[in-house]
PDB file of N, CA and C in Angstrom:
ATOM      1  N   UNK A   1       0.364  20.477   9.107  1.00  0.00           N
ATOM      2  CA  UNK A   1      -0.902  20.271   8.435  1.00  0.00           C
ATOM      3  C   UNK A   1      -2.027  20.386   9.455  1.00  0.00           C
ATOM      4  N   UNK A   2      -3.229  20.804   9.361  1.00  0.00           N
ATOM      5  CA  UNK A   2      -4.202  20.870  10.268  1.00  0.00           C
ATOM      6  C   UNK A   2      -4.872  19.563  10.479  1.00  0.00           C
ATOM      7  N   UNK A   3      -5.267  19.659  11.778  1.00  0.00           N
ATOM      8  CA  UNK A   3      -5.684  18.371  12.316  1.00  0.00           C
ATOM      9  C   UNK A   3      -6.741  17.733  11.147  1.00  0.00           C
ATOM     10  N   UNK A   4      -7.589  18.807  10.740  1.00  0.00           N
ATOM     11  CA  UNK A   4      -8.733  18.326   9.860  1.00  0.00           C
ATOM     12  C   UNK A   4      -8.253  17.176   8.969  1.00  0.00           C
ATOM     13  N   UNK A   5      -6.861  17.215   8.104  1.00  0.00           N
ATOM     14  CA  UNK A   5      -6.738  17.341   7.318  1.00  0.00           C
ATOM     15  C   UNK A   5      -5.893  15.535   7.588  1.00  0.00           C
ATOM     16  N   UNK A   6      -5.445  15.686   8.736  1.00  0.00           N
ATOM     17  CA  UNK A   6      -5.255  14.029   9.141  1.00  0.00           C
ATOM     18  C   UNK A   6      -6.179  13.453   9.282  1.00  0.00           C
ATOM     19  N   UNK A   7      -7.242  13.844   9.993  1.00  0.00           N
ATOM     20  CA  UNK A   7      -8.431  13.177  10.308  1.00  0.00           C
ATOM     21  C   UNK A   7      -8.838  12.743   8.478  1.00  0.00           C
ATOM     22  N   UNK A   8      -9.267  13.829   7.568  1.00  0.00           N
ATOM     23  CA  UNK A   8      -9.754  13.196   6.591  1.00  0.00           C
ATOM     24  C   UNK A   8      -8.834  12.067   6.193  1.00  0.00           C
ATOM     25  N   UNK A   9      -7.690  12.490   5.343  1.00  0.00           N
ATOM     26  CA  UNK A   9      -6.879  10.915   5.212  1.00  0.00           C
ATOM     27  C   UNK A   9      -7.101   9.778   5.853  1.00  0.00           C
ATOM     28  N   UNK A  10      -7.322  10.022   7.493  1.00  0.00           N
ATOM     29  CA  UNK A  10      -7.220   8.416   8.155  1.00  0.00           C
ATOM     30  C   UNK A  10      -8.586   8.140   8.363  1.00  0.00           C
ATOM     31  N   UNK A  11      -9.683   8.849   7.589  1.00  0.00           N
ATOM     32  CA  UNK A  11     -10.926   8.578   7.378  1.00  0.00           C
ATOM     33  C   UNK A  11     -11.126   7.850   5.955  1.00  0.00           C
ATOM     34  N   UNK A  12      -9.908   8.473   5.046  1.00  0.00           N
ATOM     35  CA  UNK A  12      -9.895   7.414   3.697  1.00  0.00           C
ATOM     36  C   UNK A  12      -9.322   6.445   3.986  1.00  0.00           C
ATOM     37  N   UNK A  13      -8.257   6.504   4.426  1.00  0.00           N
ATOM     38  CA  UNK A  13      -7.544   5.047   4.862  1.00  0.00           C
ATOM     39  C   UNK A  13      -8.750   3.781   5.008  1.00  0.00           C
ATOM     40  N   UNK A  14      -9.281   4.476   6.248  1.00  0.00           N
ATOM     41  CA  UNK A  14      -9.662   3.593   7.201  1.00  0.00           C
ATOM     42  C   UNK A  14     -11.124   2.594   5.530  1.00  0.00           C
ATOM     43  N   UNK A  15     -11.255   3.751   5.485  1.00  0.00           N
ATOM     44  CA  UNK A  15     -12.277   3.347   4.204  1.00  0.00           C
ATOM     45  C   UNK A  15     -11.808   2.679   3.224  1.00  0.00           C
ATOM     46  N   UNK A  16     -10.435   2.562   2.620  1.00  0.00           N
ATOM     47  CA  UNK A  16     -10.197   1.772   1.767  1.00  0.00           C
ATOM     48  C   UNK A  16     -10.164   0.384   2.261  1.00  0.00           C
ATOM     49  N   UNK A  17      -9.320   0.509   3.308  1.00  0.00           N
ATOM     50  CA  UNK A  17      -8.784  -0.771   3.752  1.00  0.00           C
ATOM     51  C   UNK A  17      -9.498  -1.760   4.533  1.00  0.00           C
ATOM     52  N   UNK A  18     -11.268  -1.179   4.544  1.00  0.00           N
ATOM     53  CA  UNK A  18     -12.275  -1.559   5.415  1.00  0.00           C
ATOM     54  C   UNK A  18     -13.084  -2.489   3.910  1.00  0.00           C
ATOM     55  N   UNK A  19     -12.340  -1.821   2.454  1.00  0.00           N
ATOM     56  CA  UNK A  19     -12.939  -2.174   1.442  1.00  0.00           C
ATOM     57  C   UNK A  19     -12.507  -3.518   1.000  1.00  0.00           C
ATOM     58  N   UNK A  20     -11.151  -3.575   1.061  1.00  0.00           N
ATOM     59  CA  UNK A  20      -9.853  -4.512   0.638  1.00  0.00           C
ATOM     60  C   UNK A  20     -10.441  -5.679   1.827  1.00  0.00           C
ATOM     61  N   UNK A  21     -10.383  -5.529   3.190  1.00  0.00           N
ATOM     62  CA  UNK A  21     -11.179  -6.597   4.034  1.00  0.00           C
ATOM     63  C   UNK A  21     -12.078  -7.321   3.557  1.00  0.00           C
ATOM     64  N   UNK A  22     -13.493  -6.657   2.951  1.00  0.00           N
ATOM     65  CA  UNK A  22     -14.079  -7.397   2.677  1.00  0.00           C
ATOM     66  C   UNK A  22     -14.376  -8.023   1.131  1.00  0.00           C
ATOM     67  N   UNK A  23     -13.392  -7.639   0.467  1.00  0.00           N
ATOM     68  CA  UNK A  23     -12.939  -8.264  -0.920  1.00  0.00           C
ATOM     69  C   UNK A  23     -12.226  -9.515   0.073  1.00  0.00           C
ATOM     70  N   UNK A  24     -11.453  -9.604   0.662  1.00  0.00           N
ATOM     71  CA  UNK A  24     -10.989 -11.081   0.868  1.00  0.00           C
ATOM     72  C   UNK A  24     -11.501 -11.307   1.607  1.00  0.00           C
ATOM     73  N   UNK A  25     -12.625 -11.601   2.464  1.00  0.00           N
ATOM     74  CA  UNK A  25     -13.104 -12.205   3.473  1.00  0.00           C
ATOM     75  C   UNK A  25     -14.315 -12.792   2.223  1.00  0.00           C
ATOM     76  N   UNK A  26     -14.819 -12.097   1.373  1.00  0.00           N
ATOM     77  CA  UNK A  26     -15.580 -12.643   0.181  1.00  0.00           C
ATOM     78  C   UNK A  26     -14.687 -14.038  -0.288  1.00  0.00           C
ATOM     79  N   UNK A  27     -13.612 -13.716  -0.211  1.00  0.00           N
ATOM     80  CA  UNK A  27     -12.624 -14.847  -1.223  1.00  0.00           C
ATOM     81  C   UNK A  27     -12.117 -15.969  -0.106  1.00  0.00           C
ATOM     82  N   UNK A  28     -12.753 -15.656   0.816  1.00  0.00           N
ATOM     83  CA  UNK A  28     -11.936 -16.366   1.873  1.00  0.00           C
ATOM     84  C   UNK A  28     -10.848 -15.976   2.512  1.00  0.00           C
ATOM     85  N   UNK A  29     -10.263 -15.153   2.394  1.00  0.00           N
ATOM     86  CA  UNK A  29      -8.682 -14.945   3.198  1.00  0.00           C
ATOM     87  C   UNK A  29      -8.668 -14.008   3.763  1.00  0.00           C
ATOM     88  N   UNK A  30      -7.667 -14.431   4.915  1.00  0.00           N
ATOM     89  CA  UNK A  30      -8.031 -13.248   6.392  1.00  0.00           C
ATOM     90  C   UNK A  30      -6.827 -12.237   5.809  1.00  0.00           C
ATOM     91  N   UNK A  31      -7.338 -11.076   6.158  1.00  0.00           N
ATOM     92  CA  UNK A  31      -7.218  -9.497   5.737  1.00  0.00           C
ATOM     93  C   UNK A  31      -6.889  -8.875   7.350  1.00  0.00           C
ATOM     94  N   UNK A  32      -5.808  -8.300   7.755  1.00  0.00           N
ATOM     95  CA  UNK A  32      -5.632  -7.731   8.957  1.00  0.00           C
ATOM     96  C   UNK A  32      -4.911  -6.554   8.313  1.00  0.00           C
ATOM     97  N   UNK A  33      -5.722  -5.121   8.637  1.00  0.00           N
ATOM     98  CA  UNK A  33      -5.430  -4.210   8.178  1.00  0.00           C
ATOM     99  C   UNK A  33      -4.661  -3.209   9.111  1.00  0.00           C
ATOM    100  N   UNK A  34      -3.671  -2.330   8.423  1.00  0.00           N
ATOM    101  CA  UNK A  34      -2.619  -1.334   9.658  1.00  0.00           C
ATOM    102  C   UNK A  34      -2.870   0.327   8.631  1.00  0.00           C
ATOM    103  N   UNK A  35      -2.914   0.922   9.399  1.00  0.00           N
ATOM    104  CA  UNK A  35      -2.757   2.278   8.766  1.00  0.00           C
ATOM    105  C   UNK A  35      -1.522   2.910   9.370  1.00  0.00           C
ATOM    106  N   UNK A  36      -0.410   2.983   8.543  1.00  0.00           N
ATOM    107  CA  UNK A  36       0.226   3.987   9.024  1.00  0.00           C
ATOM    108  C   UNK A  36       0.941   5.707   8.668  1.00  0.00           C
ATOM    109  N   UNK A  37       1.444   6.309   9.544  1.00  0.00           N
ATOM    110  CA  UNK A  37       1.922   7.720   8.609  1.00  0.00           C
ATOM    111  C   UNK A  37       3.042   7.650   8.346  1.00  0.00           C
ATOM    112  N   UNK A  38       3.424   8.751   7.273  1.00  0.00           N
ATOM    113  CA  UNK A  38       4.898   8.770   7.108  1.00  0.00           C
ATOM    114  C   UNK A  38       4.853   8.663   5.709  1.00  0.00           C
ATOM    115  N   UNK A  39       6.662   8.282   5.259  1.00  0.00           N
ATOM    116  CA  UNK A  39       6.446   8.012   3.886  1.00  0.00           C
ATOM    117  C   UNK A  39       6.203   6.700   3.320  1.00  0.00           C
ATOM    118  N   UNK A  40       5.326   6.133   2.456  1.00  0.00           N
ATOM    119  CA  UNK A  40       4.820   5.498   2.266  1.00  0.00           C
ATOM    120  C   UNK A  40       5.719   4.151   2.188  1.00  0.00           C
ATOM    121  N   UNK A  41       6.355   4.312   1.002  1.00  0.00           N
ATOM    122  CA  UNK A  41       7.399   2.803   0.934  1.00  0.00           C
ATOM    123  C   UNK A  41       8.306   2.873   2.420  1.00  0.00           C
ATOM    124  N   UNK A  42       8.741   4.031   2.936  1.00  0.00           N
ATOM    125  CA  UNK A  42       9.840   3.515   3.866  1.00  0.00           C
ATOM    126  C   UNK A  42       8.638   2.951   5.342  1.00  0.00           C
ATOM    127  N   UNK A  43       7.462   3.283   4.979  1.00  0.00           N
ATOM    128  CA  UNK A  43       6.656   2.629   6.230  1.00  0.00           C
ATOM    129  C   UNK A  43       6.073   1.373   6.204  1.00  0.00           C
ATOM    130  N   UNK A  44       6.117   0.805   4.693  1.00  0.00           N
ATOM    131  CA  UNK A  44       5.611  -0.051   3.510  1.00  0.00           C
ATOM    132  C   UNK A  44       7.094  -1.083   4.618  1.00  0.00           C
ATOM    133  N   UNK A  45       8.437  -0.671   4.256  1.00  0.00           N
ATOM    134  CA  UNK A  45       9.551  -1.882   4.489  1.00  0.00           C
ATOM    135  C   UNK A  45       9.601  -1.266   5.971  1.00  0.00           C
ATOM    136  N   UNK A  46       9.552  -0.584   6.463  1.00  0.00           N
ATOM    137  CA  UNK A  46       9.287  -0.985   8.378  1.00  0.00           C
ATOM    138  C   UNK A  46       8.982  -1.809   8.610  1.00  0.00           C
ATOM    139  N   UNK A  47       7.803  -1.886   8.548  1.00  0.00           N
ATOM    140  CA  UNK A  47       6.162  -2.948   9.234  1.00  0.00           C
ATOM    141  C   UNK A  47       6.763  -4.239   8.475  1.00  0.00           C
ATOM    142  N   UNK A  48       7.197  -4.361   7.370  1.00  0.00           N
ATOM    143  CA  UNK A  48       7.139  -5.708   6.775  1.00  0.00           C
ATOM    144  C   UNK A  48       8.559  -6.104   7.411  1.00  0.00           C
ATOM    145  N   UNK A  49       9.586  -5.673   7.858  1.00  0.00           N
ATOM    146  CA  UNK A  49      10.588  -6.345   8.479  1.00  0.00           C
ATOM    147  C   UNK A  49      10.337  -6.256   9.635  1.00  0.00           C
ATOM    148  N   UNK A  50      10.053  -5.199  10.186  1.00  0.00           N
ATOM    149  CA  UNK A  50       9.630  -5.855  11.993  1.00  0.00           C
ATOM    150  C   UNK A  50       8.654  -6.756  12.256  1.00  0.00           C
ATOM    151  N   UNK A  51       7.558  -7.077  11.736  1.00  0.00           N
ATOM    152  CA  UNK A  51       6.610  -8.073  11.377  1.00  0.00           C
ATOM    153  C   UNK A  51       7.204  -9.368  10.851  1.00  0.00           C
ATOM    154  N   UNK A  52       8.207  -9.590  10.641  1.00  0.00           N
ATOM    155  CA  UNK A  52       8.888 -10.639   9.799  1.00  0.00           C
ATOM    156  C   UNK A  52       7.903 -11.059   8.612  1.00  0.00           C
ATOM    157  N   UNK A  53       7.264  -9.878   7.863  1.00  0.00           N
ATOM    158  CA  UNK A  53       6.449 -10.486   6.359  1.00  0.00           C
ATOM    159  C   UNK A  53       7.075 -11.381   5.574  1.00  0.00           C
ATOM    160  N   UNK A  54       6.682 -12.012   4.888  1.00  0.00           N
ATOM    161  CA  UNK A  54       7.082 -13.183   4.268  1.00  0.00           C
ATOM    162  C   UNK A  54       6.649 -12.284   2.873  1.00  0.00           C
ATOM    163  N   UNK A  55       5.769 -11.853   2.504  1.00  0.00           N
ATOM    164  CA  UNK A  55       5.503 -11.650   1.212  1.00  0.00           C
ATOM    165  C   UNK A  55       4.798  -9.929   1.389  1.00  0.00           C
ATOM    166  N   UNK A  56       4.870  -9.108   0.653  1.00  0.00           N
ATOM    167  CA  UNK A  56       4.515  -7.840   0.490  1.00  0.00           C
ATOM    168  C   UNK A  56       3.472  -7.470  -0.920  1.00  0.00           C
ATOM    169  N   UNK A  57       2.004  -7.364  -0.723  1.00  0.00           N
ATOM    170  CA  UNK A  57       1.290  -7.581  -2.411  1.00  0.00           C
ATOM    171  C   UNK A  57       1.196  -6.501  -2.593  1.00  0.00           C
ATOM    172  N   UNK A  58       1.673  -5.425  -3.655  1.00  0.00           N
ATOM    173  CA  UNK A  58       1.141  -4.114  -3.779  1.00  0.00           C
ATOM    174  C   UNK A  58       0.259  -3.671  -5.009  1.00  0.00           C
ATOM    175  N   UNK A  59      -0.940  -3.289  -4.948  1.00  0.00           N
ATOM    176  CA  UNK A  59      -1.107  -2.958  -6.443  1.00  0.00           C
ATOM    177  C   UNK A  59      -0.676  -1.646  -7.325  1.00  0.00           C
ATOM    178  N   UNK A  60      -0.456  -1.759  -8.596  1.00  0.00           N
ATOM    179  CA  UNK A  60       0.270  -0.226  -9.030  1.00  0.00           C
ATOM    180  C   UNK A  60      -0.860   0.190 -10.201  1.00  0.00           C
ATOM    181  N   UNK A  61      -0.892   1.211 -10.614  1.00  0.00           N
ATOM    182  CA  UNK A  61      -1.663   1.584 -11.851  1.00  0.00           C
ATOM    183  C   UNK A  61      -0.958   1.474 -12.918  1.00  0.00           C
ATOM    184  N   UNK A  62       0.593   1.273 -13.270  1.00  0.00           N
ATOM    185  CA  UNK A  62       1.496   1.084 -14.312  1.00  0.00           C
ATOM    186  C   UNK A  62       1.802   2.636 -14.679  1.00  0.00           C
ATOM    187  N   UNK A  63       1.629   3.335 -14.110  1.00  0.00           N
ATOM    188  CA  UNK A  63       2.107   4.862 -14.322  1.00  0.00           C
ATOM    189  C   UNK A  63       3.948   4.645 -15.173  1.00  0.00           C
ATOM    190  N   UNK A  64       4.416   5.683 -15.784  1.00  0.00           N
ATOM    191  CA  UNK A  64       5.457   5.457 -16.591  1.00  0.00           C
ATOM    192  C   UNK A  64       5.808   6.873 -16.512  1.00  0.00           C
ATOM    193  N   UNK A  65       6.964   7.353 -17.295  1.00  0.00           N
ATOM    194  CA  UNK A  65       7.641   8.466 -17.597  1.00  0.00           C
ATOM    195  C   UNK A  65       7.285   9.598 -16.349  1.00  0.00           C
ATOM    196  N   UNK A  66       6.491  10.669 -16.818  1.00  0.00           N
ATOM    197  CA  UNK A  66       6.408  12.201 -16.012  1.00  0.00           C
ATOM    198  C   UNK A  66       5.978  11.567 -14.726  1.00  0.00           C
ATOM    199  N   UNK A  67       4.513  10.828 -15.601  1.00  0.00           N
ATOM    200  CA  UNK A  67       3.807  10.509 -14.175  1.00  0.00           C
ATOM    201  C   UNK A  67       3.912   9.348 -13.315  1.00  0.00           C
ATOM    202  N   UNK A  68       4.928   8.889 -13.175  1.00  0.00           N
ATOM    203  CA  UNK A  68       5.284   8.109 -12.216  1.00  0.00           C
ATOM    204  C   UNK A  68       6.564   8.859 -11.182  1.00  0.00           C
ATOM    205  N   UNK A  69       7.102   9.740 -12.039  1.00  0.00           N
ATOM    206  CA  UNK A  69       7.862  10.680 -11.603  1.00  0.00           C
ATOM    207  C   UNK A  69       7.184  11.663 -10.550  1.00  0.00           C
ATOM    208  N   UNK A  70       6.377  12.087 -10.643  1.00  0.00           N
ATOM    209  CA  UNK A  70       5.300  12.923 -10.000  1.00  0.00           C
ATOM    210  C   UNK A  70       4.379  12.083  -8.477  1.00  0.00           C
ATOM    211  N   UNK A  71       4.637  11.003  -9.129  1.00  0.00           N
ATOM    212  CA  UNK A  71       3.888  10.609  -8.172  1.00  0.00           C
ATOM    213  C   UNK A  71       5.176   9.418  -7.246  1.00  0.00           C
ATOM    214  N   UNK A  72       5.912   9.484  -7.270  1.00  0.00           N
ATOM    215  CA  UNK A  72       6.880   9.110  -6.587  1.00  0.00           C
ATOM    216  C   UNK A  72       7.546   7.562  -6.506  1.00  0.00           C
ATOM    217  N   UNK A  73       6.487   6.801  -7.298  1.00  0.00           N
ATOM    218  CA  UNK A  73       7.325   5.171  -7.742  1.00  0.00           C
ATOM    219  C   UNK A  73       7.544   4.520  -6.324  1.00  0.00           C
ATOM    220  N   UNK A  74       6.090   4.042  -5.432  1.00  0.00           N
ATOM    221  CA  UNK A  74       6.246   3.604  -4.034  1.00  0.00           C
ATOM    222  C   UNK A  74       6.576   1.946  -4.366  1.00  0.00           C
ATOM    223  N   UNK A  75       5.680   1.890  -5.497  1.00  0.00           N
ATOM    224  CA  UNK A  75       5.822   0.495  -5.587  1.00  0.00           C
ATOM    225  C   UNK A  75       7.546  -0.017  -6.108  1.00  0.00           C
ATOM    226  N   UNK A  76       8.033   0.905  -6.850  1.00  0.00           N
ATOM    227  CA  UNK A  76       9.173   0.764  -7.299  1.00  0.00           C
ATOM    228  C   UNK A  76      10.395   0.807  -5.645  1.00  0.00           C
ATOM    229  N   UNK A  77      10.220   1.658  -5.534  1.00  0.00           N
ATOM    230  CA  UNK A  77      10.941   1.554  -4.205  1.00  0.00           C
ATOM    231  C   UNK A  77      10.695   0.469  -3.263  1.00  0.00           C
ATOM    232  N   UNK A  78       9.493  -0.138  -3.572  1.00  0.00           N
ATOM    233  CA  UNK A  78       9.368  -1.050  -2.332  1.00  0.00           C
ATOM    234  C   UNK A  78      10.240  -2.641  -2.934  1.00  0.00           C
ATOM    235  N   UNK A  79       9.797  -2.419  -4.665  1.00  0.00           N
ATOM    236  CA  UNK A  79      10.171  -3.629  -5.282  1.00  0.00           C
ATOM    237  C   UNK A  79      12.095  -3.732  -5.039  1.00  0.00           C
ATOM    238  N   UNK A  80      12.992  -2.451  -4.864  1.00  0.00           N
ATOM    239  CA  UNK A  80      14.096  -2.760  -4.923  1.00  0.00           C
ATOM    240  C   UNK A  80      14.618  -2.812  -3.857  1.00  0.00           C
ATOM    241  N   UNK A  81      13.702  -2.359  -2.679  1.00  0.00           N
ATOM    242  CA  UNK A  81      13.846  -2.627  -1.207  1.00  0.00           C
ATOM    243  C   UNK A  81      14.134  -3.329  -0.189  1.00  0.00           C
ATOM    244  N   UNK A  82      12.796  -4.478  -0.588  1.00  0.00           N
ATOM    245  CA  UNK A  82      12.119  -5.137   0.141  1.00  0.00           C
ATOM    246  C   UNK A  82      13.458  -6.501   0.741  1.00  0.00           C
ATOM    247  N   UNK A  83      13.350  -7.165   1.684  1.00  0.00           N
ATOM    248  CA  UNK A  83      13.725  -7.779   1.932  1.00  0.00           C
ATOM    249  C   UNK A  83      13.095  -9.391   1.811  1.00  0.00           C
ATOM    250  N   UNK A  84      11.638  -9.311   1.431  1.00  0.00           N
ATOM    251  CA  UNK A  84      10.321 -10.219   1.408  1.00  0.00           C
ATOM    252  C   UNK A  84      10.649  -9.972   0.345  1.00  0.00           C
ATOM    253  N   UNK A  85       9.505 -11.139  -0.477  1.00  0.00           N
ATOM    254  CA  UNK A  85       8.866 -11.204  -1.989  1.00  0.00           C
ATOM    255  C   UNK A  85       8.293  -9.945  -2.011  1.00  0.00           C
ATOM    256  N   UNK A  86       7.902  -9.273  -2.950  1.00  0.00           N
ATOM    257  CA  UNK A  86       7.165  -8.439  -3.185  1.00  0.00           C
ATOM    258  C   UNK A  86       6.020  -9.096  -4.498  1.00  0.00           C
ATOM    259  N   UNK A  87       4.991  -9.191  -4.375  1.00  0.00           N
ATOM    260  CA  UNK A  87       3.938  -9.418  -5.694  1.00  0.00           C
ATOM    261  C   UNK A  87       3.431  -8.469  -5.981  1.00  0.00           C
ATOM    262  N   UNK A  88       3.323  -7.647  -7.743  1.00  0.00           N
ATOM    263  CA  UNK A  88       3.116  -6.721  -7.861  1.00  0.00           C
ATOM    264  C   UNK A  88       1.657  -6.816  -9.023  1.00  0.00           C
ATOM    265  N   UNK A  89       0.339  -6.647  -8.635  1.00  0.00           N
ATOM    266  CA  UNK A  89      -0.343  -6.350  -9.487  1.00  0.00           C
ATOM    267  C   UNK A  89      -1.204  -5.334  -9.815  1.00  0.00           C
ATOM    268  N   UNK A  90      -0.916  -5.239 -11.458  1.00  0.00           N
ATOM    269  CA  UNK A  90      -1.068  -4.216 -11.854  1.00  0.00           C
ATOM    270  C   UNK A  90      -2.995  -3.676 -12.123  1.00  0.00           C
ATOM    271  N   UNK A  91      -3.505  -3.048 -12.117  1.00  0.00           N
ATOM    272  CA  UNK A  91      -4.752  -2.253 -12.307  1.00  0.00           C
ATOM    273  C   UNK A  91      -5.497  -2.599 -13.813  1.00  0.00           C
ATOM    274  N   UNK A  92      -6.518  -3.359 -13.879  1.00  0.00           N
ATOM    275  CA  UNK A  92      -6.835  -3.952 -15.134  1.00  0.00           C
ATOM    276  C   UNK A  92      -7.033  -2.099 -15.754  1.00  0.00           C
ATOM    277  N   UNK A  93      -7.014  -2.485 -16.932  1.00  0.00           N
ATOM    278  CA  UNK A  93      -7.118  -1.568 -17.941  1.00  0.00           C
ATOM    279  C   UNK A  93      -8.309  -1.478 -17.913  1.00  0.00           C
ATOM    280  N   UNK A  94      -9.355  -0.122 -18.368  1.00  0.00           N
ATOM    281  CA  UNK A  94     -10.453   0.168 -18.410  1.00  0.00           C
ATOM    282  C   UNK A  94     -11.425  -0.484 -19.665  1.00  0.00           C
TER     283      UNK A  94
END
């Protein structure tokens, strides 16, 4: 993949997870954020067992049938994975 093309991603990353920070620092709770590459759930249960996580929160959109198929079911993989709790919440409805 061209360099550009990492750089943008870890320019969204960095932007989401700069977002998610200050949603809980609003709520009170400390937020320590990691970006990493690779595939998502198997980098998802890395970090959380070498880290010794206690709990794993993921949010999902509730995707079902084709399109959860398509889009690869990270949260699902992480939920039958995990060695931690996993808490899974879902994306309010519009």
């Amino acid at each position: 993949m061209p360099e550009s093309y990492d750089w943008e991603i870890g320019k969204e990353g960095s932007e989401a997870t700069a977002e998610i920070e200050e949603m809980g620092k609003a709520e009170g709770v400390t937020v320590n954020t990691v970006l990493l590459q690779g595939y998502p759930a198997q980098e998802i249960l890395n970090f959380a067992e070498k880290n010794d996580i206690d709990m794993i929160v993921m949010g999902t959109r509730g995707k079902t049938g084709i399109d959860r198929f398509l889009v690869g079911g990270v949260t699902e993989k992480v939920v039958r994975n995990a060695k931690a709790e996993v808490l899974v919440v879902r994306e309010p409805c519009p």
